[in-house]
PDB file of N, CA and C in Angstrom:
ATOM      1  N   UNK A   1      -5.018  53.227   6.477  1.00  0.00           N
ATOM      2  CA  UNK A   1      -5.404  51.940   5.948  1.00  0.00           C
ATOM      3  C   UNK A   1      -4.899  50.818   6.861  1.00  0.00           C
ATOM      4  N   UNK A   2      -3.478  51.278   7.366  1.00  0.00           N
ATOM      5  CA  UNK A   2      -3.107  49.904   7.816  1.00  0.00           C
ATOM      6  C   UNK A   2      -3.893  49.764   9.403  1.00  0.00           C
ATOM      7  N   UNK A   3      -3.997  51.066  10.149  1.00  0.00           N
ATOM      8  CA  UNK A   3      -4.962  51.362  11.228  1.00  0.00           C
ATOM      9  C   UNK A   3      -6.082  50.603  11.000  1.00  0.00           C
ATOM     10  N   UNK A   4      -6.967  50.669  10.179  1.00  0.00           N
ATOM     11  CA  UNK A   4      -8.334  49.599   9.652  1.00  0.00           C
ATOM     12  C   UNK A   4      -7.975  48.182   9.588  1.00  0.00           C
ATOM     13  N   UNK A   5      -7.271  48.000   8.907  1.00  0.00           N
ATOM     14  CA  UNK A   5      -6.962  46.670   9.179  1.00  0.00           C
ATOM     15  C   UNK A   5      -6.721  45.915  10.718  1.00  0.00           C
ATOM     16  N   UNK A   6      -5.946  46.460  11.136  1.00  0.00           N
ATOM     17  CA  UNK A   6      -5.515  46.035  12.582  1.00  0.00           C
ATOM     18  C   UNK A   6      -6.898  46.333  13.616  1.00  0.00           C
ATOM     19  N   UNK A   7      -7.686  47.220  13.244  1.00  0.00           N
ATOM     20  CA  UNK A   7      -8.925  47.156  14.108  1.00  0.00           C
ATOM     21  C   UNK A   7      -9.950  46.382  13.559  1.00  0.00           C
ATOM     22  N   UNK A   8      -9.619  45.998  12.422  1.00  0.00           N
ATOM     23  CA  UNK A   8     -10.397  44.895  11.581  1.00  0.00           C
ATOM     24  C   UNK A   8     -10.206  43.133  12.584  1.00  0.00           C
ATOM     25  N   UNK A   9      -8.972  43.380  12.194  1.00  0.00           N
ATOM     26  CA  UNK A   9      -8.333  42.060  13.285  1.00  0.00           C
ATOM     27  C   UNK A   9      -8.979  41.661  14.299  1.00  0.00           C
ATOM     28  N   UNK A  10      -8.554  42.966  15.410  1.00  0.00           N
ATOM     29  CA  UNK A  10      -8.766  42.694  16.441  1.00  0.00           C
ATOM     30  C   UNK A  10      -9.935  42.589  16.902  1.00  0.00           C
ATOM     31  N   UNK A  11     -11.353  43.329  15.892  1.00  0.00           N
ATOM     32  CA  UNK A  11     -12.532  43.284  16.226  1.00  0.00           C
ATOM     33  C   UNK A  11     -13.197  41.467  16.180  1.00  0.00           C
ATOM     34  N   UNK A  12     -12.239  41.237  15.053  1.00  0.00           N
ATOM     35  CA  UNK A  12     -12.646  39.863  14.835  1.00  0.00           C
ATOM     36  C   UNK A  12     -12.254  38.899  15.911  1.00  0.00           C
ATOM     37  N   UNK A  13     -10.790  38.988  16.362  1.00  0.00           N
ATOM     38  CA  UNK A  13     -10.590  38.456  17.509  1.00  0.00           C
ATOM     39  C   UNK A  13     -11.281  38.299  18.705  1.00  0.00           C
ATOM     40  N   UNK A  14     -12.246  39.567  19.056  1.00  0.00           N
ATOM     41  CA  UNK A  14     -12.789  39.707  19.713  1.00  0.00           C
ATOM     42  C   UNK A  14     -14.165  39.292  19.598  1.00  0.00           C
ATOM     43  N   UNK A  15     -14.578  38.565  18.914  1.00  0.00           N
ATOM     44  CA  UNK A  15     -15.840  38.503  18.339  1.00  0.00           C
ATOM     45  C   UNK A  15     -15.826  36.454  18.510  1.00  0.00           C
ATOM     46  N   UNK A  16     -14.692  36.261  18.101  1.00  0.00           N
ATOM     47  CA  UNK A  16     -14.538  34.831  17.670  1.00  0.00           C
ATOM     48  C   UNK A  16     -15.115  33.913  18.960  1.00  0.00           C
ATOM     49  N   UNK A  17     -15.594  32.728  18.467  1.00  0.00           N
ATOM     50  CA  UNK A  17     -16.387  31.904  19.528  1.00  0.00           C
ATOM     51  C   UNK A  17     -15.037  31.063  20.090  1.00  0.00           C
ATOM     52  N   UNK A  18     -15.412  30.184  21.101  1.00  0.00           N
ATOM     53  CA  UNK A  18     -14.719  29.227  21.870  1.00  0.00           C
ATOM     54  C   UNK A  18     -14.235  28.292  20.820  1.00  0.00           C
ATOM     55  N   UNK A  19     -12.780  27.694  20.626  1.00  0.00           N
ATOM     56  CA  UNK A  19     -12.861  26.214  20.137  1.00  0.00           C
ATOM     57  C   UNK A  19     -13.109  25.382  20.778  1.00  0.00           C
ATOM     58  N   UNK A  20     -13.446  24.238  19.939  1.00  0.00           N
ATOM     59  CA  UNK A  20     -13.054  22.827  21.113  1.00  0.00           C
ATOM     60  C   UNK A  20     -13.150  21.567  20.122  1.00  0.00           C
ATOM     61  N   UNK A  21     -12.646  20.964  20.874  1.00  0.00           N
ATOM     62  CA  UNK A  21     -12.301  19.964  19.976  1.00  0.00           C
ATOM     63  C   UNK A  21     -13.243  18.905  19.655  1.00  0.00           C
ATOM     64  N   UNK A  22     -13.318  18.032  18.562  1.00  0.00           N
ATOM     65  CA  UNK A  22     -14.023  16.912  18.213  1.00  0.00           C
ATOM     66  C   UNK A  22     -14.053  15.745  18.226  1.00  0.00           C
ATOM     67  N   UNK A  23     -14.617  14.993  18.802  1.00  0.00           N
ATOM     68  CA  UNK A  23     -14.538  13.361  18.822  1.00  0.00           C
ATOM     69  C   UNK A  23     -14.175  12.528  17.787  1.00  0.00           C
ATOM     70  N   UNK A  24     -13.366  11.648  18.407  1.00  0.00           N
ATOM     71  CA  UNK A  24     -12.807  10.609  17.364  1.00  0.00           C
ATOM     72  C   UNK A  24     -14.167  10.015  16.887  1.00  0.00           C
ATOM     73  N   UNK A  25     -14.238   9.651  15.645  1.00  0.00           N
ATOM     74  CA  UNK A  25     -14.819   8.765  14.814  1.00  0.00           C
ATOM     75  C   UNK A  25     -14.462   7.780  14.540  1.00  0.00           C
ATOM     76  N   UNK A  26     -14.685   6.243  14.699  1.00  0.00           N
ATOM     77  CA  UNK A  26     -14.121   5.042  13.985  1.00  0.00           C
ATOM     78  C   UNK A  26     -15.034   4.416  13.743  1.00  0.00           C
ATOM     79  N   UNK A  27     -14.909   3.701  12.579  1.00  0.00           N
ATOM     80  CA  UNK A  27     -15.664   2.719  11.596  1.00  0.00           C
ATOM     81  C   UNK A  27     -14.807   1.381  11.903  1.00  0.00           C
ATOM     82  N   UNK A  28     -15.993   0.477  12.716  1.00  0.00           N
ATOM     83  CA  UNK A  28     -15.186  -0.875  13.252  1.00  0.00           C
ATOM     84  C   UNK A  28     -15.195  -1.602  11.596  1.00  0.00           C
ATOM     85  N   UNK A  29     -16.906  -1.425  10.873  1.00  0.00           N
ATOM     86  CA  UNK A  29     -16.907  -2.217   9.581  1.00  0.00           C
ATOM     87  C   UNK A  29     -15.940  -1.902   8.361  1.00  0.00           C
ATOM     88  N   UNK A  30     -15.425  -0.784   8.435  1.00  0.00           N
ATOM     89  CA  UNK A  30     -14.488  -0.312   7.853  1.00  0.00           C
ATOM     90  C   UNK A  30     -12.599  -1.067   7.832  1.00  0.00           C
ATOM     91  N   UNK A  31     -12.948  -1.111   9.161  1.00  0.00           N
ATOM     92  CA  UNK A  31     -11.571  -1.730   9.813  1.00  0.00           C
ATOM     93  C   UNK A  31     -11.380  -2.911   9.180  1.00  0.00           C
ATOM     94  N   UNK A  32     -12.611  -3.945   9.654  1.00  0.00           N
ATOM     95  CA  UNK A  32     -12.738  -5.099   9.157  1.00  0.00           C
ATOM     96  C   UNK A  32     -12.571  -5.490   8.320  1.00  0.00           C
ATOM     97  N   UNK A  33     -13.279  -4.915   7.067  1.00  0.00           N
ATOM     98  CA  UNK A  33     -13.537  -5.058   5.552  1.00  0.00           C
ATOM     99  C   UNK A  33     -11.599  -4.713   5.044  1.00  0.00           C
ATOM    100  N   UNK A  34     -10.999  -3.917   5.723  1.00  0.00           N
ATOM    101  CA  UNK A  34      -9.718  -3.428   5.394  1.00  0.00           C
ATOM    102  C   UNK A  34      -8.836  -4.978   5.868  1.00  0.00           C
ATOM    103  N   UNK A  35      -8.864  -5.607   6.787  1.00  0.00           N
ATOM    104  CA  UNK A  35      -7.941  -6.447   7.590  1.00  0.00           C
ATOM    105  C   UNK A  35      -8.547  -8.011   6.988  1.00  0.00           C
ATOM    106  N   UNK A  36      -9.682  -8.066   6.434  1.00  0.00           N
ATOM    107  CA  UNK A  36      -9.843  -9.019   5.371  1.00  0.00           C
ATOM    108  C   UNK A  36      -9.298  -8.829   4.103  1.00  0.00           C
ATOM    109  N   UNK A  37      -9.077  -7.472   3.476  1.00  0.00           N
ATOM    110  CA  UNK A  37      -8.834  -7.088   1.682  1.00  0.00           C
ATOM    111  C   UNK A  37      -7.033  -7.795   2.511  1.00  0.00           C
ATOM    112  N   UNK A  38      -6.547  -6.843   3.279  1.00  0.00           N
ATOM    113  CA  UNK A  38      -5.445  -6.949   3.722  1.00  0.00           C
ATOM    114  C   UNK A  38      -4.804  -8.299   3.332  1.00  0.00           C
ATOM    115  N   UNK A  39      -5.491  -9.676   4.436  1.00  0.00           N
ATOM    116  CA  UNK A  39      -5.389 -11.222   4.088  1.00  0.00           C
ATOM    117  C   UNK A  39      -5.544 -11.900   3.018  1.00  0.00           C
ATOM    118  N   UNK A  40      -6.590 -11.219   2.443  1.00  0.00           N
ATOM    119  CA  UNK A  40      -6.723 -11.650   0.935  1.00  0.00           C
ATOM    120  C   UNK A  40      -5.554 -11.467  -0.104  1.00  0.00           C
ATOM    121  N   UNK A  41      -5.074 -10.265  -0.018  1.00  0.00           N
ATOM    122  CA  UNK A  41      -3.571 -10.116  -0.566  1.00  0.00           C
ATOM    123  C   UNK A  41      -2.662 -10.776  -0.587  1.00  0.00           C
ATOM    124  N   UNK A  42      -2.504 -11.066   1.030  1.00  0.00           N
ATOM    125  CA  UNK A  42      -1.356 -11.588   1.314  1.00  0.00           C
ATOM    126  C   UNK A  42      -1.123 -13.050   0.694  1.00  0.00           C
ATOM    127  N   UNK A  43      -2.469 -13.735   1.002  1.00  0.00           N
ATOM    128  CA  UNK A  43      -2.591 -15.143   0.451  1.00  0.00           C
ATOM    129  C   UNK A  43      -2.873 -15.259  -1.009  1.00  0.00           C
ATOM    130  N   UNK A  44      -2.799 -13.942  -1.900  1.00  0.00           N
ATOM    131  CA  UNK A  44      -2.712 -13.606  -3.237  1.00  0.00           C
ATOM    132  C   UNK A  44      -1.298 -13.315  -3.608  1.00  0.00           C
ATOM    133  N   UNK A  45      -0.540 -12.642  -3.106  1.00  0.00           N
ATOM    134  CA  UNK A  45       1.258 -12.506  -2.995  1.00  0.00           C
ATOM    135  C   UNK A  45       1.551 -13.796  -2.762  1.00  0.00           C
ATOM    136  N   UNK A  46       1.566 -14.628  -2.014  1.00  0.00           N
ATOM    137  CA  UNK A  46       2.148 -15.574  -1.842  1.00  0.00           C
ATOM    138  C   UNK A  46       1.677 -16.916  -2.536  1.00  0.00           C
ATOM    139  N   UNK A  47       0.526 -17.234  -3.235  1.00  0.00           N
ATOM    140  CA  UNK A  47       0.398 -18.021  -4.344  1.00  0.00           C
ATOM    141  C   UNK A  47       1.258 -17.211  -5.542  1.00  0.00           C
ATOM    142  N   UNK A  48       1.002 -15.958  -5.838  1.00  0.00           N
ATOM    143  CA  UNK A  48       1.656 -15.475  -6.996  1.00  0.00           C
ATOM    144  C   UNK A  48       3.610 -16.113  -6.878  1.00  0.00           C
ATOM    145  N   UNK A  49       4.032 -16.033  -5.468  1.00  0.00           N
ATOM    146  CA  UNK A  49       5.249 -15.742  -5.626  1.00  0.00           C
ATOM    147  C   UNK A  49       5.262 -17.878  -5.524  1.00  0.00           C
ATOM    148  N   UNK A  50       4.651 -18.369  -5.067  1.00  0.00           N
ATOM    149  CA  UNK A  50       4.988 -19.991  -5.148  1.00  0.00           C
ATOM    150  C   UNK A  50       4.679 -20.643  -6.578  1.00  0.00           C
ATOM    151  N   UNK A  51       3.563 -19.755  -7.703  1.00  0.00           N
ATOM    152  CA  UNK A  51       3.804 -19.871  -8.892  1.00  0.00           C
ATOM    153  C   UNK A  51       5.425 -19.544  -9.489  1.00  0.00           C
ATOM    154  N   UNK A  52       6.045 -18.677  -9.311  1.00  0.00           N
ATOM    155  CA  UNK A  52       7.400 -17.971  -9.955  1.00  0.00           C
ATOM    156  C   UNK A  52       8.078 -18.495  -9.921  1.00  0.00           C
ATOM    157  N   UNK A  53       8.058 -19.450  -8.309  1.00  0.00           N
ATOM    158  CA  UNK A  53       9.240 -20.509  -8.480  1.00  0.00           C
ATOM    159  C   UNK A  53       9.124 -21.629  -8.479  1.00  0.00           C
ATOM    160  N   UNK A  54       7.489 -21.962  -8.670  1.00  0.00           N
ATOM    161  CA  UNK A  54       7.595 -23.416 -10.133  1.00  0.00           C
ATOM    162  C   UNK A  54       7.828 -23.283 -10.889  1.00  0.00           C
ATOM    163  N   UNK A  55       7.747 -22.085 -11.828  1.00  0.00           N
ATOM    164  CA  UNK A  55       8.129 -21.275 -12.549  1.00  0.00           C
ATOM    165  C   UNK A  55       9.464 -21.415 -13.030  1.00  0.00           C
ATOM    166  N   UNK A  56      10.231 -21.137 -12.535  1.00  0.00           N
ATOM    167  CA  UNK A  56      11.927 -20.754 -12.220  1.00  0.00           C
ATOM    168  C   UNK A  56      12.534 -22.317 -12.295  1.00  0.00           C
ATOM    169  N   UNK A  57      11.519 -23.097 -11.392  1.00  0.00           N
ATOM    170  CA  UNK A  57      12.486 -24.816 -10.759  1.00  0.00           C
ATOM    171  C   UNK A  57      12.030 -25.081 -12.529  1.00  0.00           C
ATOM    172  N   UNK A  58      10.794 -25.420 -13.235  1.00  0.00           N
ATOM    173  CA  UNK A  58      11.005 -25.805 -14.321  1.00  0.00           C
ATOM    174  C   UNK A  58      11.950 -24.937 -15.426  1.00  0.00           C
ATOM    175  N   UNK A  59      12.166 -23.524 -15.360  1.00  0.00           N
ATOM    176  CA  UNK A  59      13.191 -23.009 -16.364  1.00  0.00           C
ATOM    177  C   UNK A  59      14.566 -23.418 -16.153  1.00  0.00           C
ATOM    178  N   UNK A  60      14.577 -24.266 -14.706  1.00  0.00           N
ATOM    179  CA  UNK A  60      15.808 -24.969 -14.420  1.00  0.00           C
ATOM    180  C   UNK A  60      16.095 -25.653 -15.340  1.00  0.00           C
ATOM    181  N   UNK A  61      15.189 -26.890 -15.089  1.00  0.00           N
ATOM    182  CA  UNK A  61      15.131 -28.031 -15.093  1.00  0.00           C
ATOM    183  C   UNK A  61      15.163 -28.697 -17.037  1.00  0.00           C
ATOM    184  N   UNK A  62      14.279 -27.462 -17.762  1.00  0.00           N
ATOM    185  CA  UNK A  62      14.287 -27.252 -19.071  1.00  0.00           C
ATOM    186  C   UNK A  62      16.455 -26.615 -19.578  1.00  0.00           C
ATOM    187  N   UNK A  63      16.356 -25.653 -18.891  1.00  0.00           N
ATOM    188  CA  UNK A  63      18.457 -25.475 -19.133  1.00  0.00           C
ATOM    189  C   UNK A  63      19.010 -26.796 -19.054  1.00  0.00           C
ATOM    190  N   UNK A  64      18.841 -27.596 -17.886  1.00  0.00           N
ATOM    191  CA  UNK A  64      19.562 -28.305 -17.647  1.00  0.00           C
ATOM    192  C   UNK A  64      19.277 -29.951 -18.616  1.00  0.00           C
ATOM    193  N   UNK A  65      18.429 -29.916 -19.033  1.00  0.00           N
ATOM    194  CA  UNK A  65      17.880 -30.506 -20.226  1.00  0.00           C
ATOM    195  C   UNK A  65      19.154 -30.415 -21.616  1.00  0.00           C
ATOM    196  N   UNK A  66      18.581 -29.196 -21.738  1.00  0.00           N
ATOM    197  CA  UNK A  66      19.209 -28.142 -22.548  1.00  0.00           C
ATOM    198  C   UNK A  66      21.183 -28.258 -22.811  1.00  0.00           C
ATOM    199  N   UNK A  67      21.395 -28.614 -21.733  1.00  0.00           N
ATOM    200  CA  UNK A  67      22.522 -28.051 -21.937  1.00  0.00           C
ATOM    201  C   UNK A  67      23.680 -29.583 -21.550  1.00  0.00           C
ATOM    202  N   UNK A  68      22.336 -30.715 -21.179  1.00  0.00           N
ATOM    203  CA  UNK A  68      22.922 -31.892 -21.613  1.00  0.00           C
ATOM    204  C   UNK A  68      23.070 -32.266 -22.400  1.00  0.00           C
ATOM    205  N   UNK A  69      22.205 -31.906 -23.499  1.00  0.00           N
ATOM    206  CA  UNK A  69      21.974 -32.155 -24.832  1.00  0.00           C
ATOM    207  C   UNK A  69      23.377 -31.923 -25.427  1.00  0.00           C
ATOM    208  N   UNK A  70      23.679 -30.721 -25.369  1.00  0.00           N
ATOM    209  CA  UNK A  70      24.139 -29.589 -26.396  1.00  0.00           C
ATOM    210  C   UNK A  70      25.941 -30.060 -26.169  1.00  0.00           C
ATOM    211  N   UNK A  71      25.855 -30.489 -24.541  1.00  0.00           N
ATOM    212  CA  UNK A  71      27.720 -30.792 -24.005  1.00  0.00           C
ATOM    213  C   UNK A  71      27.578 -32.569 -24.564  1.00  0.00           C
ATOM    214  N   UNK A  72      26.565 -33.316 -24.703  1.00  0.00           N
ATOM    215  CA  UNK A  72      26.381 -34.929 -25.290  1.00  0.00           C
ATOM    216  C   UNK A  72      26.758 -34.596 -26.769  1.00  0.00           C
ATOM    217  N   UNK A  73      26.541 -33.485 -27.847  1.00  0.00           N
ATOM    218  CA  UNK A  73      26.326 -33.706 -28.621  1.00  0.00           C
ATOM    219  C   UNK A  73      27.973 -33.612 -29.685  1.00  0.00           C
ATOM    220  N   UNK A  74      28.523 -34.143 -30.726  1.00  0.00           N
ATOM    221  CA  UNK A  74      29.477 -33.680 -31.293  1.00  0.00           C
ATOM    222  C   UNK A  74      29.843 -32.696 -31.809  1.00  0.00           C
ATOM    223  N   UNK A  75      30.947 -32.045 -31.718  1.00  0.00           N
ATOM    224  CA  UNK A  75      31.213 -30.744 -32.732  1.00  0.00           C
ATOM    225  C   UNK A  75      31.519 -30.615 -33.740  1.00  0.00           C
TER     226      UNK A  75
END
């Protein structure tokens, strides 16, 4: 059995065609469409993150409101 096998192999080995290798493929519109989504993000991250800290400067600005009040007021 194991004799069959190994002449199994080798028949195949012997049988097998040439490799060779294949050409690169690139998609320029692909690229493009990617390096625009890309920019679009970025200038989507960075409104998101200049909202957070108007965001943040008014949750300041509301404490500090807040906490004039509260040290003005009597105990």
């Amino acid at each position: 059995m194991r004799t069959k096998i190994i002449m199994l192999f080798s028949l195949c080995l012997l049988l097998a065609g040439r490799a060779s290798a294949q050409w690169v493929v690139t998609d320029p519109t692909n690229l493009a469409q990617g390096i625009v989504n890309t920019t679009k993000q970025i200038i989507q991250t960075s409104s998101t993150a200049s909202n957070m800290l108007n965001n943040f400067q008014e949750t300041v600005k509301i404490y500090e409101q807040g906490k004039k009040y509260y040290d003005g007021a009597p105990v």
